[in-house]
Protein backbone atom coordinates (compact mmCIF):
# COMPACT_ATOMS: atom_id res chain seq x y z
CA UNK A 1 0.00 0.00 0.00
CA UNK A 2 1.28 3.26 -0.97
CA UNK A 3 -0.12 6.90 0.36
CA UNK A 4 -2.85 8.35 -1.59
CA UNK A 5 -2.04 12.09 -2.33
CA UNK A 6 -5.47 12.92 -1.83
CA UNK A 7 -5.35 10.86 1.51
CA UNK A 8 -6.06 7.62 2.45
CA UNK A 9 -3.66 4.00 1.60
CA UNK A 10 -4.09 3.06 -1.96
CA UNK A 11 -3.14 -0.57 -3.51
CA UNK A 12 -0.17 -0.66 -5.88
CA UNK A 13 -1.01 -1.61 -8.99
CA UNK A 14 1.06 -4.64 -8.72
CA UNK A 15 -1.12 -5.72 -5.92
CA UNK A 16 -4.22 -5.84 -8.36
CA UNK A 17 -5.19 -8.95 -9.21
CA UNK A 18 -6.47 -8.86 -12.88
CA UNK A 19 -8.74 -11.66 -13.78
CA UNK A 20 -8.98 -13.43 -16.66
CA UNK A 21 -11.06 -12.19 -19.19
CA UNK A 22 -14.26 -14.50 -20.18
CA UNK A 23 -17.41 -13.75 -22.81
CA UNK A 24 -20.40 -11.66 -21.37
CA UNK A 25 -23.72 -12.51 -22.84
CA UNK A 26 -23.33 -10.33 -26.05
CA UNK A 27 -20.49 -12.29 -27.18
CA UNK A 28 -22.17 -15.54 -27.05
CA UNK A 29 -25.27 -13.88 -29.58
CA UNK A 30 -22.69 -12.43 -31.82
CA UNK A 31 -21.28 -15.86 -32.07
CA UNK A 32 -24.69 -17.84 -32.43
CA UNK A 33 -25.82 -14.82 -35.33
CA UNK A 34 -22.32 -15.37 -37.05
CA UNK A 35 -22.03 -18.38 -37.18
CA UNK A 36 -25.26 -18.81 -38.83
CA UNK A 37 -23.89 -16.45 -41.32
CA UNK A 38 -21.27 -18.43 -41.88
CA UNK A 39 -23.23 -21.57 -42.73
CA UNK A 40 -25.42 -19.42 -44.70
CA UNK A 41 -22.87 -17.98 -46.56
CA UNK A 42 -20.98 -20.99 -46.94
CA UNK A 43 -17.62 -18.32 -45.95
CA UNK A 44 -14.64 -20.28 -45.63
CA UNK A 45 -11.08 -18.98 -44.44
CA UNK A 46 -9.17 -20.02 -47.69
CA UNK A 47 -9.94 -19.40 -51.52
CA UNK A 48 -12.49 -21.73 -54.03
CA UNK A 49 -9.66 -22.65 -57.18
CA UNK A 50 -9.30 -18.62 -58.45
CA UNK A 51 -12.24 -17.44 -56.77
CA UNK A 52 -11.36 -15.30 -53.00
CA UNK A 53 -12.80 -12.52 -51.99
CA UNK A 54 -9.97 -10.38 -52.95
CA UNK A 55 -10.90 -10.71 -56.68
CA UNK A 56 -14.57 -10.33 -56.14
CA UNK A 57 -16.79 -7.81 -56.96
CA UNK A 58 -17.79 -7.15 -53.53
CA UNK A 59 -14.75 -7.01 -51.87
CA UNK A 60 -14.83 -2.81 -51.02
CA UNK A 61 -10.91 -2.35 -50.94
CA UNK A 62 -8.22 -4.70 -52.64
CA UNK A 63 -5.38 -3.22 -51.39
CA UNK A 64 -6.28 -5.26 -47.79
CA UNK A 65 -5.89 -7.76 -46.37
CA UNK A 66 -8.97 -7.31 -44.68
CA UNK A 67 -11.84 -5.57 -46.08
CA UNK A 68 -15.41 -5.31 -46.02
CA UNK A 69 -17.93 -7.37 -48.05
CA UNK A 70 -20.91 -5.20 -49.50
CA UNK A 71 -22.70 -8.41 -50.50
CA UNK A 72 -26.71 -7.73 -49.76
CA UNK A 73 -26.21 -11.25 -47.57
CA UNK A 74 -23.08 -10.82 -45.14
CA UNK A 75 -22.08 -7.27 -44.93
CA UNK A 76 -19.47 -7.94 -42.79
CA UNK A 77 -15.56 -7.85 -42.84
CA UNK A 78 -13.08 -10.38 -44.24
CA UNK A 79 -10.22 -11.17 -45.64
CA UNK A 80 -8.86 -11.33 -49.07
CA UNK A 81 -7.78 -15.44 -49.15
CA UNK A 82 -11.49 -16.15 -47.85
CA UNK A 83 -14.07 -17.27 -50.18
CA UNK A 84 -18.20 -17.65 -50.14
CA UNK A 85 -21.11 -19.18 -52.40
CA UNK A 86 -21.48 -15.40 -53.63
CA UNK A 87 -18.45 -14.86 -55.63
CA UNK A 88 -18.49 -12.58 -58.44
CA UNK A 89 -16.41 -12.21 -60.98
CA UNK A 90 -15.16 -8.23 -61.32
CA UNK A 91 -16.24 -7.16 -65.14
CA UNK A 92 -13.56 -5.54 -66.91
């Protein structure tokens, strides 16, 4: 314990005992409503043949490694190896 300069003992911050951090209840819906997206989606972590989301059309920035999808159906980040069942082709 150390002297408070306002008054009072205060703890060190070495005698804080941090605990282990653990999902609250928000976590566990994010993961329930994602993972149904996933399965939806079909999204996988690794390209189809050619076909990754860092060729597709919806794939918002190339130059990323991660980037957002503007797909109607997912909407959500990923990365440029991944791959889903709505690939499409960027016209030239």
């Amino acid at each position: 314990m150390t002297e408070n300069p306002h008054g009072g003992p205060t703890e060190d911050i070495y005698d804080q005992v941090i605990s282990a951090p653990e999902p609250v209840e928000v976590d566990e819906e994010l993961a329930m409503k994602f993972g149904l997206l996933i399965e939806d989606a079909i999204l996988r972590g690794r390209p189809y043949q050619d076909e990754k989301c860092g060729n597709c059309l919806y794939y918002l920035d190339t130059d990323k490694d991660i980037a957002y999808c503007w797909h109607p159906k997912l909407r959500i980040p990923v990365g440029f190896e991944w791959w889903c069942q709505w690939w499409e082709e960027i016209a030239d």
